[in-house]
Protein backbone atom coordinates (compact mmCIF):
# COMPACT_ATOMS: atom_id res chain seq x y z
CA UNK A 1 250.93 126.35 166.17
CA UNK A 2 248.15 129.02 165.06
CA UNK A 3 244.50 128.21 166.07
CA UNK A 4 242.13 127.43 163.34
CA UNK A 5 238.51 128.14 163.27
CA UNK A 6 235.65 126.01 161.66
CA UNK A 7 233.17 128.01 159.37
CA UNK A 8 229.73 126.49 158.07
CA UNK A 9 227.67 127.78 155.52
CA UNK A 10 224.68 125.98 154.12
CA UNK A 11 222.80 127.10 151.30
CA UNK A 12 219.50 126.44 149.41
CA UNK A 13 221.69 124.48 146.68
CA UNK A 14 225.12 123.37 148.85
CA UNK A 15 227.44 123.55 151.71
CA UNK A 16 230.63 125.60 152.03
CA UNK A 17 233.18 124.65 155.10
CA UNK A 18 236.41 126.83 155.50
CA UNK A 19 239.43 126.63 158.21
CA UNK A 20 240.79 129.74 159.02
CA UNK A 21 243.57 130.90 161.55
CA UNK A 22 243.75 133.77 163.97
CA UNK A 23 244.85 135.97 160.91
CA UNK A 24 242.30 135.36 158.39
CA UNK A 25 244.25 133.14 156.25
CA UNK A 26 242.02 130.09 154.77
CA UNK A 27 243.75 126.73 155.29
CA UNK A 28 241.64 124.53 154.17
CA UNK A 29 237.66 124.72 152.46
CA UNK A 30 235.42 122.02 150.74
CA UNK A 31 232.36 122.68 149.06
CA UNK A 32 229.12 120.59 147.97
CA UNK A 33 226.22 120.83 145.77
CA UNK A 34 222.59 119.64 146.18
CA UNK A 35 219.43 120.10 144.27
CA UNK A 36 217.07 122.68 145.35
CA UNK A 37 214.56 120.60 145.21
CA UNK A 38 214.00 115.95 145.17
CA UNK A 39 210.24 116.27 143.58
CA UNK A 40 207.75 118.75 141.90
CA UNK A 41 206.00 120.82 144.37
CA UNK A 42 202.81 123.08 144.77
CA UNK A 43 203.45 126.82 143.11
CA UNK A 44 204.88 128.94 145.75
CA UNK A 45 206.10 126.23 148.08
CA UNK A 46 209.91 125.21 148.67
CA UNK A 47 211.21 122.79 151.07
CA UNK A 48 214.29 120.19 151.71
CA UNK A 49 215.30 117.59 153.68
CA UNK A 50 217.12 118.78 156.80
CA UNK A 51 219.35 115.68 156.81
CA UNK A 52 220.31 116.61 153.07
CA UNK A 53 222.26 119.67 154.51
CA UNK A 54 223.75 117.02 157.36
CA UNK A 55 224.97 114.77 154.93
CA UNK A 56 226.59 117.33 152.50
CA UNK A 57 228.05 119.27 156.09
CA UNK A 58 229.34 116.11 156.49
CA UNK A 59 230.95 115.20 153.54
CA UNK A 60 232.49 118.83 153.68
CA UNK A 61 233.93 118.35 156.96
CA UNK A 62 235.41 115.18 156.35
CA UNK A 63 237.50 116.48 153.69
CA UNK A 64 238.89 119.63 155.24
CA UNK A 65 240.01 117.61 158.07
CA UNK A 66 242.18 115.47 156.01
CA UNK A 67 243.89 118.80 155.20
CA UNK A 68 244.44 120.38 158.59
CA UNK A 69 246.39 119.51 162.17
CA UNK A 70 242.50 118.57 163.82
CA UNK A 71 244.51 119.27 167.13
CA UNK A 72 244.51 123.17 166.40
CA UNK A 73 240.89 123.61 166.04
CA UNK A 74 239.92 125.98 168.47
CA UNK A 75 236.22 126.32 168.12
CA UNK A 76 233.50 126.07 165.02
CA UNK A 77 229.85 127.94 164.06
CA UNK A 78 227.25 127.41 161.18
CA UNK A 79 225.27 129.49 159.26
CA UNK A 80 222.29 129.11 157.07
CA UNK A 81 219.38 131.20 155.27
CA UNK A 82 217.53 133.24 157.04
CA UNK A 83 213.53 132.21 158.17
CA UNK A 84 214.00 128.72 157.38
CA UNK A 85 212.33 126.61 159.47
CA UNK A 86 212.59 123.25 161.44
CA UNK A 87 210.03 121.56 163.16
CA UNK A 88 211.30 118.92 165.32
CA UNK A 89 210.07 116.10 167.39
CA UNK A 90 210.51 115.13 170.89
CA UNK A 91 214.07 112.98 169.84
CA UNK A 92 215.11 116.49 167.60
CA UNK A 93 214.02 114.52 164.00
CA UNK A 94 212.30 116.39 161.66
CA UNK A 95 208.27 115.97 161.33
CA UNK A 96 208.31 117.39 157.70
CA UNK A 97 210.73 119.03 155.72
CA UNK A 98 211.93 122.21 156.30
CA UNK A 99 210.24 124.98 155.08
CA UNK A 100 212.90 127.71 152.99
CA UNK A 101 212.89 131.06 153.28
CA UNK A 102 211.42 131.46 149.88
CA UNK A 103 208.10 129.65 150.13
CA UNK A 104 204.97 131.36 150.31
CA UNK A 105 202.71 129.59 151.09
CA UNK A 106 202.40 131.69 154.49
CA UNK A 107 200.95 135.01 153.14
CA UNK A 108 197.87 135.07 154.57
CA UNK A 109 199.91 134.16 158.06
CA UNK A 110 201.80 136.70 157.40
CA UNK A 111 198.82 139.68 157.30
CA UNK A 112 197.15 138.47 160.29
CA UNK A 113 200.97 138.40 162.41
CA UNK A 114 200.86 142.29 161.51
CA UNK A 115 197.88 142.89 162.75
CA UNK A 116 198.38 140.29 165.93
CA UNK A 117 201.58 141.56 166.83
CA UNK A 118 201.71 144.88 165.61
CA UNK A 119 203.11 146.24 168.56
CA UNK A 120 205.78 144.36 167.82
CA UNK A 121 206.28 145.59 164.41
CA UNK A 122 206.11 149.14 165.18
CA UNK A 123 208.66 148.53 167.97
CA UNK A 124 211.40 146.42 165.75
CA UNK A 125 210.66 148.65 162.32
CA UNK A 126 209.52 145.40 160.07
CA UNK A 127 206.07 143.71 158.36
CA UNK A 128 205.83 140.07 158.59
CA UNK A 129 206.07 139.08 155.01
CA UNK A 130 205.55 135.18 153.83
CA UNK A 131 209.09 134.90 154.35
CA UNK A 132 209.86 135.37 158.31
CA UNK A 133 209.40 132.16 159.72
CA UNK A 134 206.60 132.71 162.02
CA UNK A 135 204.07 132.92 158.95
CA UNK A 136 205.42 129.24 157.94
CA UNK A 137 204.98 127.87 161.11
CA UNK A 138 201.58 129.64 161.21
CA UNK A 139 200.90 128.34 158.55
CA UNK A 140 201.73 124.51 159.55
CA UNK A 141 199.40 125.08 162.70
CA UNK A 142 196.57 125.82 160.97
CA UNK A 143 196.69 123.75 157.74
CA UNK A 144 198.64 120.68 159.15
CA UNK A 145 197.42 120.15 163.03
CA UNK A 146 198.20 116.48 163.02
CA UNK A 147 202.22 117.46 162.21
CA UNK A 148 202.52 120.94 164.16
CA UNK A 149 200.91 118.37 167.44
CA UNK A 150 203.53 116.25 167.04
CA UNK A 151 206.45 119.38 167.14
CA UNK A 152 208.53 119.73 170.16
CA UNK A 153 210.70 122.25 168.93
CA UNK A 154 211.06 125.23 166.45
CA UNK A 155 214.85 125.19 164.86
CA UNK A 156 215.54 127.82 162.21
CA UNK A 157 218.34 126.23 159.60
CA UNK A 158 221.11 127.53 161.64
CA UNK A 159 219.73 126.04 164.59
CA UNK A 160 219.63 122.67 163.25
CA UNK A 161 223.47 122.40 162.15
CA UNK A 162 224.37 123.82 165.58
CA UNK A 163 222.33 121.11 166.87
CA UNK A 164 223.75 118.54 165.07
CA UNK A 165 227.22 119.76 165.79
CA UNK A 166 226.42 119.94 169.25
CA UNK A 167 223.22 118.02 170.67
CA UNK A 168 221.99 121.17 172.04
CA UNK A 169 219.11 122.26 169.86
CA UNK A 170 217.22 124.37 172.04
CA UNK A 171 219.31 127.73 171.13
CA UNK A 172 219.40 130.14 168.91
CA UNK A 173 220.91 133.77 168.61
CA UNK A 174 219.56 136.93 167.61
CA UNK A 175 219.68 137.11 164.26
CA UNK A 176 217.39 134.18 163.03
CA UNK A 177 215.08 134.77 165.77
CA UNK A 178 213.95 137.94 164.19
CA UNK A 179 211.41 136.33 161.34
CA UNK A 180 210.08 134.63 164.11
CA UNK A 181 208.71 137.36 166.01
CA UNK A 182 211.50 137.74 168.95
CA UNK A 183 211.35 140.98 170.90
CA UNK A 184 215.03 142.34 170.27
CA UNK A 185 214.96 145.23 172.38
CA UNK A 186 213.23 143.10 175.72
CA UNK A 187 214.70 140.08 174.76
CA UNK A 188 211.63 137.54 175.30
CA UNK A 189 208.70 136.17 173.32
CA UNK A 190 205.81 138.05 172.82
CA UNK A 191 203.41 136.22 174.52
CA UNK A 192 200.55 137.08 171.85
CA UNK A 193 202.53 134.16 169.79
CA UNK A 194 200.59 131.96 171.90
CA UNK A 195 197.76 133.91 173.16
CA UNK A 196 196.58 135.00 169.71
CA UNK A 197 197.89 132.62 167.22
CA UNK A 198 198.08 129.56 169.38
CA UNK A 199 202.00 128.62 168.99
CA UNK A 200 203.34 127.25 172.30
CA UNK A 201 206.17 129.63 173.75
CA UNK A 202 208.25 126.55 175.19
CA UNK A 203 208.62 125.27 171.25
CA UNK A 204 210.71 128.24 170.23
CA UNK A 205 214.17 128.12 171.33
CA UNK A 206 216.33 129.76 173.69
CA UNK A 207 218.09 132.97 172.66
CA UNK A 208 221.85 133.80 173.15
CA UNK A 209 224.35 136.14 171.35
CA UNK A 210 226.08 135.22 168.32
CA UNK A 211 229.29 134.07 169.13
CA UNK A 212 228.34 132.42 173.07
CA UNK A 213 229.33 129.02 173.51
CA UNK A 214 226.69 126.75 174.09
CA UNK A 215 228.20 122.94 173.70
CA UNK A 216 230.70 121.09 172.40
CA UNK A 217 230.76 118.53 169.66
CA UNK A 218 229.66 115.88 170.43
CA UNK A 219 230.89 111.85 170.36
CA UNK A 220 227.63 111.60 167.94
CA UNK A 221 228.79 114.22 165.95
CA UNK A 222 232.43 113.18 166.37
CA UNK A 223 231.81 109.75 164.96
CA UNK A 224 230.15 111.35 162.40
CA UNK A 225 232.40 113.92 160.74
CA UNK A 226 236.10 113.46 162.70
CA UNK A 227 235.70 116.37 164.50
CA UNK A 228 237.53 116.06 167.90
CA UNK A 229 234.76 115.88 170.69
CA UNK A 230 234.93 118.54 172.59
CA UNK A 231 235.60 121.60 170.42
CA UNK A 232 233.14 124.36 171.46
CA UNK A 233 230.36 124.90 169.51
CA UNK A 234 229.08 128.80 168.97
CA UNK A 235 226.05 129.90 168.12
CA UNK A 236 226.01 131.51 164.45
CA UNK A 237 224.18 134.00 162.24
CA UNK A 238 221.95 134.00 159.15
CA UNK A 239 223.79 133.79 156.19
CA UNK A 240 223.33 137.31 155.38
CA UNK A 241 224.81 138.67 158.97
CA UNK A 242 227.52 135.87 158.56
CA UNK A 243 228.53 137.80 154.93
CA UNK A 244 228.48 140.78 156.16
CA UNK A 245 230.79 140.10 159.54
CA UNK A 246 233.40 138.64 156.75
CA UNK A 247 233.75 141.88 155.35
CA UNK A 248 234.54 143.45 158.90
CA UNK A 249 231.39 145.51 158.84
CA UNK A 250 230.83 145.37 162.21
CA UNK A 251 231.41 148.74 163.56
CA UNK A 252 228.72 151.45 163.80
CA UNK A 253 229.57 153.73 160.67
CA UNK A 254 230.68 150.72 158.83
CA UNK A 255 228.78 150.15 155.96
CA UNK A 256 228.98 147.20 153.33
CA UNK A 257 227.26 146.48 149.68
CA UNK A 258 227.42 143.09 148.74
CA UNK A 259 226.77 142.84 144.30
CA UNK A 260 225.67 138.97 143.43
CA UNK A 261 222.76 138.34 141.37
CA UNK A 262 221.20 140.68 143.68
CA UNK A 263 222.53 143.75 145.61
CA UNK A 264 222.65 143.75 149.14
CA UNK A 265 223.05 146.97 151.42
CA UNK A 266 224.14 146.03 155.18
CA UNK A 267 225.31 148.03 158.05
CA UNK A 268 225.84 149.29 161.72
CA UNK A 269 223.99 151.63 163.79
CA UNK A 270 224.37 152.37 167.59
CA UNK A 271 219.88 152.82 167.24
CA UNK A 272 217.71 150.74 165.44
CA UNK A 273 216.36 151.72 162.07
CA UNK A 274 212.53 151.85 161.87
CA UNK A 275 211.32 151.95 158.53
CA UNK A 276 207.32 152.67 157.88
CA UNK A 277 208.04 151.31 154.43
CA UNK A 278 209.54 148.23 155.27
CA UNK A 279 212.28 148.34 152.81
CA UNK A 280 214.90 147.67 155.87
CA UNK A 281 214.73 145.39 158.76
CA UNK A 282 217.80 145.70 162.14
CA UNK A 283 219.14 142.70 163.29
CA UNK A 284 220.85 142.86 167.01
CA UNK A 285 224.64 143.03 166.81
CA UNK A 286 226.08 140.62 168.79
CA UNK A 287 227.76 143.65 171.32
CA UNK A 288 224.30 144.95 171.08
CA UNK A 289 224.27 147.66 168.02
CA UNK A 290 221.85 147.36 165.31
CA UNK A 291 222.85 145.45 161.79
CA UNK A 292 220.11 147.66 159.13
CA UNK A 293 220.09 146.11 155.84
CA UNK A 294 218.35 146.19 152.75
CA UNK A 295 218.31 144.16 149.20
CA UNK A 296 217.46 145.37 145.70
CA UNK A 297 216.30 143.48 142.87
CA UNK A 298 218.55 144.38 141.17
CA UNK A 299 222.20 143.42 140.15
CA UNK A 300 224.39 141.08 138.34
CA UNK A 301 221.27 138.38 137.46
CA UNK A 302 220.44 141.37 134.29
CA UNK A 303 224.03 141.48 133.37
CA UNK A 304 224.13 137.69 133.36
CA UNK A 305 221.22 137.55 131.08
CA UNK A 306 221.96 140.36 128.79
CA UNK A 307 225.49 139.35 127.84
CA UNK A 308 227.72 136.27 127.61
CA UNK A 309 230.21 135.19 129.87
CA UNK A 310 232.79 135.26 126.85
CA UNK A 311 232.55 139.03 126.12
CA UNK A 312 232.48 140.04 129.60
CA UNK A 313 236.38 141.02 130.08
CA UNK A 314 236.44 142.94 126.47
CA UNK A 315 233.02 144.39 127.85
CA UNK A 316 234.64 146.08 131.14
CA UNK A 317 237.69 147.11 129.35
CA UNK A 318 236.06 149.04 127.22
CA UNK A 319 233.72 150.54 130.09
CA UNK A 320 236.08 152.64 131.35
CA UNK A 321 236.72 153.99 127.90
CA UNK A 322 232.95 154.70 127.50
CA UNK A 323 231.95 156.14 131.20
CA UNK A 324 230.30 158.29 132.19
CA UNK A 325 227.80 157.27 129.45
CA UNK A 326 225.09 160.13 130.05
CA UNK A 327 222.40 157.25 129.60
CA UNK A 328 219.73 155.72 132.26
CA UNK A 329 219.68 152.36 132.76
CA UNK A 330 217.92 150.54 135.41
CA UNK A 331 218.58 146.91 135.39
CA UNK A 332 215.74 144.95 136.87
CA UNK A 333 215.26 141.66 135.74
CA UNK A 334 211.96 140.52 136.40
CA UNK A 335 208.67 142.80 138.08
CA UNK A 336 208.80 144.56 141.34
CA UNK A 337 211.47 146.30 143.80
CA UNK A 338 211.56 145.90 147.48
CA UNK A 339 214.82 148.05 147.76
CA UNK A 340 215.54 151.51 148.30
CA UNK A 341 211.93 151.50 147.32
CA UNK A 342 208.98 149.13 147.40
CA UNK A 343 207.33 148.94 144.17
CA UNK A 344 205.37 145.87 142.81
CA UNK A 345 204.81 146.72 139.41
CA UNK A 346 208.72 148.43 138.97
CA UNK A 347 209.81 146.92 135.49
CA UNK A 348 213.28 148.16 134.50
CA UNK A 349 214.18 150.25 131.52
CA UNK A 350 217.38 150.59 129.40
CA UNK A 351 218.68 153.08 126.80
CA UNK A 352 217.60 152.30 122.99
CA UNK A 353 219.95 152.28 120.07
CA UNK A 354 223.29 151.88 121.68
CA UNK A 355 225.83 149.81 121.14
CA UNK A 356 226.66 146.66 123.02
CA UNK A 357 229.18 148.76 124.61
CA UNK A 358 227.36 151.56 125.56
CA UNK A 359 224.57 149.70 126.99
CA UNK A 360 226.46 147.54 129.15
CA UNK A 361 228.73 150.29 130.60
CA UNK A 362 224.74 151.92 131.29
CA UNK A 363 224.17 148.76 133.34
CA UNK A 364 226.91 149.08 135.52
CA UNK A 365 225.72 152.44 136.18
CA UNK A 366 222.23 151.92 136.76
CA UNK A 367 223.02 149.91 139.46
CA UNK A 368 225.22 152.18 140.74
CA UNK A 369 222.78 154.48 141.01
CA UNK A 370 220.10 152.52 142.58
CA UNK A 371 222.85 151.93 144.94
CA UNK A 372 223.24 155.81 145.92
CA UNK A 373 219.42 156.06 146.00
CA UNK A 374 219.85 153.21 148.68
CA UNK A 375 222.67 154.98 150.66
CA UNK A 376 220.34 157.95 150.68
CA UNK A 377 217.25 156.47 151.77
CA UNK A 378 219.18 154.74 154.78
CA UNK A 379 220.54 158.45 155.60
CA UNK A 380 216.93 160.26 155.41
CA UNK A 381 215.86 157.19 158.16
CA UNK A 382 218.75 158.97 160.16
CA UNK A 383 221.35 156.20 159.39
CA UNK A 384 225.69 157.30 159.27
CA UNK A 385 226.83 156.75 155.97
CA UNK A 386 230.94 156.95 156.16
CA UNK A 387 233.11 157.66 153.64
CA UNK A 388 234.47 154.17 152.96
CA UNK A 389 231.97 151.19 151.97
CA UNK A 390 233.25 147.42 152.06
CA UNK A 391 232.47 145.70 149.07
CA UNK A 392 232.10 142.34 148.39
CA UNK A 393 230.16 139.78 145.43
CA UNK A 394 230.83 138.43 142.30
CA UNK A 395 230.01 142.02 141.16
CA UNK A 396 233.32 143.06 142.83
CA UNK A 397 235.38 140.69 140.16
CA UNK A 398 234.47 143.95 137.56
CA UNK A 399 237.36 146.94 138.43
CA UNK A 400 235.52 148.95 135.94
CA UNK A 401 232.56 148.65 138.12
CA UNK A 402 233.87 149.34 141.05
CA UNK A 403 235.29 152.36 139.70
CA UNK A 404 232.23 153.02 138.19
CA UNK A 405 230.48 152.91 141.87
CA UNK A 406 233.43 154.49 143.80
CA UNK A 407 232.57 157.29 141.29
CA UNK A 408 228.52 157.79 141.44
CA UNK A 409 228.78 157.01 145.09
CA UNK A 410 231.51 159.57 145.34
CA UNK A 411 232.59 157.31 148.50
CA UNK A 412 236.05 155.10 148.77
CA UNK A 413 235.47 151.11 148.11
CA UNK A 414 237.36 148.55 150.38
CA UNK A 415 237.43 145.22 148.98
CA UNK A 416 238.12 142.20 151.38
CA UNK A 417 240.45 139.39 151.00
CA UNK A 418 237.86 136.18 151.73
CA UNK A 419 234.13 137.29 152.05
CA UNK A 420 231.01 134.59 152.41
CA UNK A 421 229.02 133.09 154.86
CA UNK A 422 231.29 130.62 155.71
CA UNK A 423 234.19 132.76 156.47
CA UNK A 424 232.02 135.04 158.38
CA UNK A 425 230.74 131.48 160.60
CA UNK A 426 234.28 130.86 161.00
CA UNK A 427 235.12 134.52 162.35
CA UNK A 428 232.05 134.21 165.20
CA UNK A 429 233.58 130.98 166.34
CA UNK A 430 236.78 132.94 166.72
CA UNK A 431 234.81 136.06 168.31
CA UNK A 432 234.57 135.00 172.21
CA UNK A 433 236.94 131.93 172.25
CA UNK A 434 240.25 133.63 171.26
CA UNK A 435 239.42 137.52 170.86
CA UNK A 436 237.58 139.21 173.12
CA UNK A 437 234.85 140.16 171.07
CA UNK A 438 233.54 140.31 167.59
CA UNK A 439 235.28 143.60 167.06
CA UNK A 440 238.51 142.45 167.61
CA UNK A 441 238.62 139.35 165.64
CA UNK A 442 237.31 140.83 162.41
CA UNK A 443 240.53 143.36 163.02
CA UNK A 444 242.89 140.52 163.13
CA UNK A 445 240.97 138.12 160.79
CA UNK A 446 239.64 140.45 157.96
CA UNK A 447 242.29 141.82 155.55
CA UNK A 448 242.14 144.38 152.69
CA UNK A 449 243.30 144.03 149.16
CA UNK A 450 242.40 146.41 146.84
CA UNK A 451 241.02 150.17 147.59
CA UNK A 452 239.18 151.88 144.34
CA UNK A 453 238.64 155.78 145.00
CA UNK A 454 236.23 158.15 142.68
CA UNK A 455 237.80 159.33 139.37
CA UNK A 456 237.46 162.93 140.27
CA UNK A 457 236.58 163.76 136.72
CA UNK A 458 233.58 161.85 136.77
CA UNK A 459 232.06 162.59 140.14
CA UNK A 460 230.20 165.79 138.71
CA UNK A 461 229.22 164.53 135.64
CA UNK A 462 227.67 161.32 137.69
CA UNK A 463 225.93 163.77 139.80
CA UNK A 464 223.96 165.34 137.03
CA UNK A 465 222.81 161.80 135.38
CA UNK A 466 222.13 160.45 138.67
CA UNK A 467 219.27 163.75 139.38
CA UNK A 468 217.92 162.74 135.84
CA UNK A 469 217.98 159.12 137.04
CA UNK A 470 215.77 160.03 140.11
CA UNK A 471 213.91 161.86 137.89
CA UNK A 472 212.81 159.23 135.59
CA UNK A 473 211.69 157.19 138.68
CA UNK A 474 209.60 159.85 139.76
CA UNK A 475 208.01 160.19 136.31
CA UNK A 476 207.43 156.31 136.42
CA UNK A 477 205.50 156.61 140.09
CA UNK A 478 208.27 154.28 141.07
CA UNK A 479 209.75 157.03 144.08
């Protein structure tokens, strides 16, 4: 009987939980839905209940497990967003609720990290921004001393499902230790964390590989979900790493665009990426490459807005009868772009006069060409752009637009099977129990269906709009 694998993925407003065996093939999956937020909160502040994600986990578990043979499950990881934060006490429950990658409430943290650890920053290519989790816990020493005296121990999101899962939650791996300041290249915690800003080192957790072992489930967490005690528990990724190992980016050259409401650029390089800009940031690979990544603002969200869901599949028919459209378009929803360029005050613009059409065939492309601007920026900061890019989204559910991209990108689109966080949890799990490394299980576990190559008669013409496309960005100060 096959092995299956356990995959995790908790987001801001559910849970996903997938089985999967040695070939990729999903068995079983459960999902669950939360609010974002119980009660009104300050403007810029976000926050849940851990124990909210525990219970929905929970709930997920229980019902794949009705579904599957519990006796094959071979091992199981987590994932969750990336510089969310934990703060724990002395028995591992919560002092406050956790803090979500999107609250800002640490800005001002966030300039005086740069300047406190900027040798940090120039070494691992990044700026602390108010999302990286040291600014929120920061933040909680200096305008909550009574709570951050009481913590005992610094979980990021993934952490605490890992925990829970396992007991153990003193570990965590290098990808959500990077918002909190760890030294990837020395592997150890700057000690200006607590010489400067006054966090205690022996708060912030362990760090191991993605994909190490480190505990089992426990009888707690057993009794809890049906899990069989005993399974070994890995150590995960952030959601965003977890996506892109589901794709089977995980090789250096291998390069993957993810189109949601957002589009997100991700990577591998055998050196780390420094950006002055700070429009990328490298995680560590788990067999010690680089992971460079980037996200625009823009993506499906202005599609979403501009048009109905009804008229979308006589909308993408007709694209391919309209491209290449000649017309700029650049699809930005609200103010601002932090990807391939860094612009506050970016506001996006769109063709007048046209029909409904014509303008949303010019949306497809003006995302496709913010997404060549991206693949060029990452090669001026010395990055290996191959000739195939792994695709993945709700974007990808659009052929047109995918030939659209294969087209302006003049590059060949691979489309995997099952992509998410959750697959990608269930992959690490896989990655050192049953294959001998990450490599090798995303080979066996991550399977193609669909391949869209540039329509040779539109690569030139794309070429030409796409100069006049950069052009208009210059003329707005926006490159």
């Amino acid at each position: 009987m096959d092995k299956i694998f356990l995959g995790i993925d908790v987001g801001t407003q559910g849970t996903r939980v997938v089985c999967v065996d040695s070939k990729g093939e999903v068995i079983s999956e459960s999902e669950d839905l939360f609010p974002l937020q119980s009660r009104p909160l300050p403007d810029g502040w976000h926050q849940q209940d851990p124990y909210q994600w525990w219970q929905s986990t929970v709930l997920c578990l229980r019902k794949v497990l009705r579904e599957i043979n519990i006796s094959s499950i071979s091992a199981i990881s987590a994932s969750s967003t990336s510089g969310t934060i934990c703060l724990l006490d002395e028995k591992y429950l919560p002092v406050m609720p956790a803090i979500l990658y999107s609250d800002r409430r640490g800005e001002d943290q966030a300039i005086a990290l740069n300047k406190g650890l900027y040798h940090i920053t120039e070494k691992m290519g990044y700026k602390f921004n108010s999302s990286y989790a040291l600014a929120k816990i920061l933040w909680v020493k200096e305008n909550m001393p009574e709570v951050f005296s009481r913590v005992k121990r610094v979980v990021h999101a993934t952490d605490y499902l890992i925990g829970k899962l396992s007991g153990n939650f003193c570990v965590s791996d290098y990808t959500n230790v990077l918002k909190t300041g760890y030294d990837l290249i020395d592997g150890a915690w700057p000690g200006e964390i607590e010489s400067i800003f006054g966090i205690p080192v022996e708060i912030l957790p362990e760090v191991v590989s993605p994909g190490a072992v480190i505990g089992v489930v426990s009888v707690g967490c057993s009794e809890e979900t049906g899990l069989p005690p005993g399974i070994p528990v890995v150590a995960g990724m952030t959601d965003g790493c977890a996506s892109q190992v589901s794709t089977g980016t995980v090789t250096p050259g291998d390069w993957n665009s993810t189109l949601g409401t957002t589009l997100v650029i991700k990577g591998v390089t055998k050196e780390i990426l420094k950006d002055p800009f700070g429009r990328i940031y490298s995680h560590r690979h788990p067999d010690g490459y680089w992971l460079p990544g980037g996200a625009s603002n823009t993506g499906g969200e202005y599609i979403t807005k501009k048009f109905s869901q009804d008229e979308l599949d006589e909308l993408n028919n007709n694209a391919l009868k309209i491209a290449p459209t000649g017309l700029l378009c650049y699809p930005l929803s609200g103010k601002g772009e932090r990807f391939p360029f860094v612009n506050p005050q970016a506001e996006g613009f769109e063709p007048a006069g046209c029909d409904k059409n014509t303008l949303y065939t010019s949306c497809l492309e003006g995302v496709g060409y913010i997404e060549k601007l991206a693949y060029q920026t990452l090669e001026d900061l010395r990055a290996k752009i191959g000739e195939k890019i792994r695709i993945a989204g709700g974007g990808t559910k659009s052929v047109s637009w995918n030939k659209i991209r294969a087209s302006i990108l003049g590059k060949i689109l691979i489309q995997p099977q099952h992509t998410g966080a959750a697959i990608g949890s269930a992959i690490i799990s896989s990655s050192r129990t049953y294959f001998q490394n990450l490599v090798s299980a995303c080979e066996n576990m991550v399977k193609i269906t669909a391949t869209y190559e540039p329509e040779k008669n539109w690569v030139d013409r794309y070429n030409e709009i796409y100069q006049k496309f950069i052009k208009e960005l210059k003329l707005r100060n926006y490159i």
